[in-house]
N, C-alpha and C. Protein backbone atom coordinates (compact mmCIF):
# COMPACT_ATOMS: atom_id res chain seq x y z
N UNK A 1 0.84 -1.17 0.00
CA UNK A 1 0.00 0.00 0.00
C UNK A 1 0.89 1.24 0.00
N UNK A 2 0.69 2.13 -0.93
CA UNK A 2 1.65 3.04 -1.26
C UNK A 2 1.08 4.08 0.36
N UNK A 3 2.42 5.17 0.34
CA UNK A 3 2.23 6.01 1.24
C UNK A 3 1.43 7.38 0.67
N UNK A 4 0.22 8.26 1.64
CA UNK A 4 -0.25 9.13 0.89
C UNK A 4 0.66 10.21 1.67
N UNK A 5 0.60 10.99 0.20
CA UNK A 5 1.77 12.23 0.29
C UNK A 5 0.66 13.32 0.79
N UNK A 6 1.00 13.74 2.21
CA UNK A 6 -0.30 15.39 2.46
C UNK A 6 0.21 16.40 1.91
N UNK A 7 0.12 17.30 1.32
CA UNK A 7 0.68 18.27 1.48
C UNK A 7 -0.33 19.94 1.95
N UNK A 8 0.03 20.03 3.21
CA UNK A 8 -1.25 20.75 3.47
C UNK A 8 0.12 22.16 3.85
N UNK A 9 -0.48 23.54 3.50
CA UNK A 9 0.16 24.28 3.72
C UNK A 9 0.38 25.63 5.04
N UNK A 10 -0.89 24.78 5.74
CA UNK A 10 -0.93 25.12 7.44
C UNK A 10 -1.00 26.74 6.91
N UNK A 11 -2.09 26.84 6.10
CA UNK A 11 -2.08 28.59 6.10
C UNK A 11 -3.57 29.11 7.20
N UNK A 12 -4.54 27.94 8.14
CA UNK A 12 -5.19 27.99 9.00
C UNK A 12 -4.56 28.46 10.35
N UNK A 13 -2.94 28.70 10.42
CA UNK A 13 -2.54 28.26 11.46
C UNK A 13 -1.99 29.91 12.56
N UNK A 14 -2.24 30.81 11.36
CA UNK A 14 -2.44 32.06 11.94
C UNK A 14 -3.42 32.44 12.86
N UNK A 15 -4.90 31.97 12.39
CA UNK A 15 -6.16 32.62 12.33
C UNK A 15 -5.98 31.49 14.19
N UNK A 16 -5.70 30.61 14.17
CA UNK A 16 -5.86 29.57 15.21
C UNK A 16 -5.19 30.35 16.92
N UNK A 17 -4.05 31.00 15.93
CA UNK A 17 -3.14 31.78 17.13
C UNK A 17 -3.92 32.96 17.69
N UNK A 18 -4.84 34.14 16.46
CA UNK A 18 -4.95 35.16 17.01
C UNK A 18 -6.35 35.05 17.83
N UNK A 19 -7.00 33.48 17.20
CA UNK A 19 -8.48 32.99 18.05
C UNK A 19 -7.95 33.08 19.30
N UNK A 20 -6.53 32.32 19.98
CA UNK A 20 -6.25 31.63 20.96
C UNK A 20 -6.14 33.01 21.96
N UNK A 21 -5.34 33.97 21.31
CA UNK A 21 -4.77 35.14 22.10
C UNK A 21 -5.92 35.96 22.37
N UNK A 22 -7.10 35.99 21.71
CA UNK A 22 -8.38 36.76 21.64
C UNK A 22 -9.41 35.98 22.67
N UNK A 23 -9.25 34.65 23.24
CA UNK A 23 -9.75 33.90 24.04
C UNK A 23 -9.27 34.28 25.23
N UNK A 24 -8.25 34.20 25.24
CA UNK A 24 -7.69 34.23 26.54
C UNK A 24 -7.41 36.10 27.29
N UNK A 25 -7.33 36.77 26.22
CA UNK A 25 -7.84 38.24 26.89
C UNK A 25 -9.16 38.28 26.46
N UNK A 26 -10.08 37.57 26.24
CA UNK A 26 -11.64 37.67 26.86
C UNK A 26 -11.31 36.97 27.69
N UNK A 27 -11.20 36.36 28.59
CA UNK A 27 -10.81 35.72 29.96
C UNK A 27 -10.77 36.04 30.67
N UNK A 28 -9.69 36.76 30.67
CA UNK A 28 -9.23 37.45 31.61
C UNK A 28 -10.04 38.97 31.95
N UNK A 29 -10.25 39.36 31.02
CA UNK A 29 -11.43 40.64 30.91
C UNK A 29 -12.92 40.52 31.72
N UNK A 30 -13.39 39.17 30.95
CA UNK A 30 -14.97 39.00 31.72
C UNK A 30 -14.48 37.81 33.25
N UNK A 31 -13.32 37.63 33.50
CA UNK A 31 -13.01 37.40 34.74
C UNK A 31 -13.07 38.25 36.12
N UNK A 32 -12.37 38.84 35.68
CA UNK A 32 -11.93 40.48 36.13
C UNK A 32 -12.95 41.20 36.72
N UNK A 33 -14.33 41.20 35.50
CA UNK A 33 -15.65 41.97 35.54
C UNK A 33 -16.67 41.40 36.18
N UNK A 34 -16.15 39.80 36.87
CA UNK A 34 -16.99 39.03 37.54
C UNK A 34 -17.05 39.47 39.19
N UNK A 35 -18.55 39.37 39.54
CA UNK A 35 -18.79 40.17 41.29
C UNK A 35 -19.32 38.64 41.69
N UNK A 36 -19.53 37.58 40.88
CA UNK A 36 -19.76 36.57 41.41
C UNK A 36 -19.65 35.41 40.96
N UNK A 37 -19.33 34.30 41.53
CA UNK A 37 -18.19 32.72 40.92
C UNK A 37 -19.32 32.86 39.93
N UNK A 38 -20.69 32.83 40.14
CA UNK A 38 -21.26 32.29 38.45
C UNK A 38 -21.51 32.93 37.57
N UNK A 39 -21.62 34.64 37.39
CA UNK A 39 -20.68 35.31 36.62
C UNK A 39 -19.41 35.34 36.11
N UNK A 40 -18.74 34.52 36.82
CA UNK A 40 -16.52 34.41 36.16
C UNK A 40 -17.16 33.03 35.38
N UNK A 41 -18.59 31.97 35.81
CA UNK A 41 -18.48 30.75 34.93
C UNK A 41 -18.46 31.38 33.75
N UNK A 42 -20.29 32.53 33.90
CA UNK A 42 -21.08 32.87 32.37
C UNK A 42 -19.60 33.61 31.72
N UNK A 43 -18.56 34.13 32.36
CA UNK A 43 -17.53 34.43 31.78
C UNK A 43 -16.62 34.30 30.87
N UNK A 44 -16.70 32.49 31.07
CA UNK A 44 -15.61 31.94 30.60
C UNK A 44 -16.15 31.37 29.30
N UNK A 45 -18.04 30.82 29.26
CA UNK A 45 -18.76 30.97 28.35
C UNK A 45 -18.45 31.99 26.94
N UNK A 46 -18.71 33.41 27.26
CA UNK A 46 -18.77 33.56 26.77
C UNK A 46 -17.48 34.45 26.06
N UNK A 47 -16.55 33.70 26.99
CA UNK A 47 -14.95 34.04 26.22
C UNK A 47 -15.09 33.10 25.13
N UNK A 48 -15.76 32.38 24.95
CA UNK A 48 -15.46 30.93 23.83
C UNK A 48 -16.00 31.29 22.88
N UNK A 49 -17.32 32.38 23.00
CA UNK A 49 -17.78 32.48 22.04
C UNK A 49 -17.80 34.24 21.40
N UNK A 50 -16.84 34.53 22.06
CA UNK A 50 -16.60 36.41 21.52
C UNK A 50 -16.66 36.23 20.37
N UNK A 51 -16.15 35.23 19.00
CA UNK A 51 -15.81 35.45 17.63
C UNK A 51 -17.28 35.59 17.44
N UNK A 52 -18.33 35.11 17.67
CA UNK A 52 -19.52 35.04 17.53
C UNK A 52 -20.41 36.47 17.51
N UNK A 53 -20.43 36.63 19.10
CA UNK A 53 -21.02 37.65 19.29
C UNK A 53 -20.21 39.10 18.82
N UNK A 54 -19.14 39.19 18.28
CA UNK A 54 -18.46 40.34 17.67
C UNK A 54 -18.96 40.05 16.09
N UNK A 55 -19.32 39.49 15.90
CA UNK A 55 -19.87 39.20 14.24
C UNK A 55 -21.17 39.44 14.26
N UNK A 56 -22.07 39.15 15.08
CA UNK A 56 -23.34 39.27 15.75
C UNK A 56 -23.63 40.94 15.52
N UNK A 57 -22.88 41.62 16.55
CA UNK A 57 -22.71 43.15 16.85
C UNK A 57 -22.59 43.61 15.26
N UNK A 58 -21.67 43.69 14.77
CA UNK A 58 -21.25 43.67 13.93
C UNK A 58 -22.38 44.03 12.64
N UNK A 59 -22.67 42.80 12.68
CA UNK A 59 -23.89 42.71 11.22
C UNK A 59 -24.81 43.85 11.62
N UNK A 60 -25.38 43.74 12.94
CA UNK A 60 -26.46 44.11 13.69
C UNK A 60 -25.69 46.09 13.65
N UNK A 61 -24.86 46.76 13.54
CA UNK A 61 -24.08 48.08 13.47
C UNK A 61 -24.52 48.04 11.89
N UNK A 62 -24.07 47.33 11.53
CA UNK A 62 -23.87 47.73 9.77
C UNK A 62 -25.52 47.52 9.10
N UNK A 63 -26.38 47.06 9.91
CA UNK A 63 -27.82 46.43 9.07
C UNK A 63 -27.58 45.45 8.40
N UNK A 64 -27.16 44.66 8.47
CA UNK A 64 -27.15 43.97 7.66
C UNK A 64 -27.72 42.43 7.54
């Protein structure tokens, strides 16, 4: 069985870093802004999903 050749050019591998660095200062931000443990949870929630709700905002600024 021959070997398969990948050749993938890892050009995903930017977008992965500035997700990671953009996660983790929402983190630390809606951590910070937490007055109570289940506010720092809904926190950490919705550090996971900032790409979301900034696209959300976003459309919702522009009408679109």
């Amino acid at each position: 069985m021959a070997k398969k050749d990948w050749k993938c050019g890892g050009g995903g591998a930017g977008a992965g870093a500035v997700y990671g660095l953009g996660f983790i200062g929402a983190l630390i931000y809606f951590i910070q802004h937490a007055a109570t443990f289940w506010l720092g949870v809904y926190g950490i929630l919705k550090a996971l999903v900032w790409p979301a709700l900034l696209i959300y905002e976003a459309l919702k600024f522009f009408r679109m």
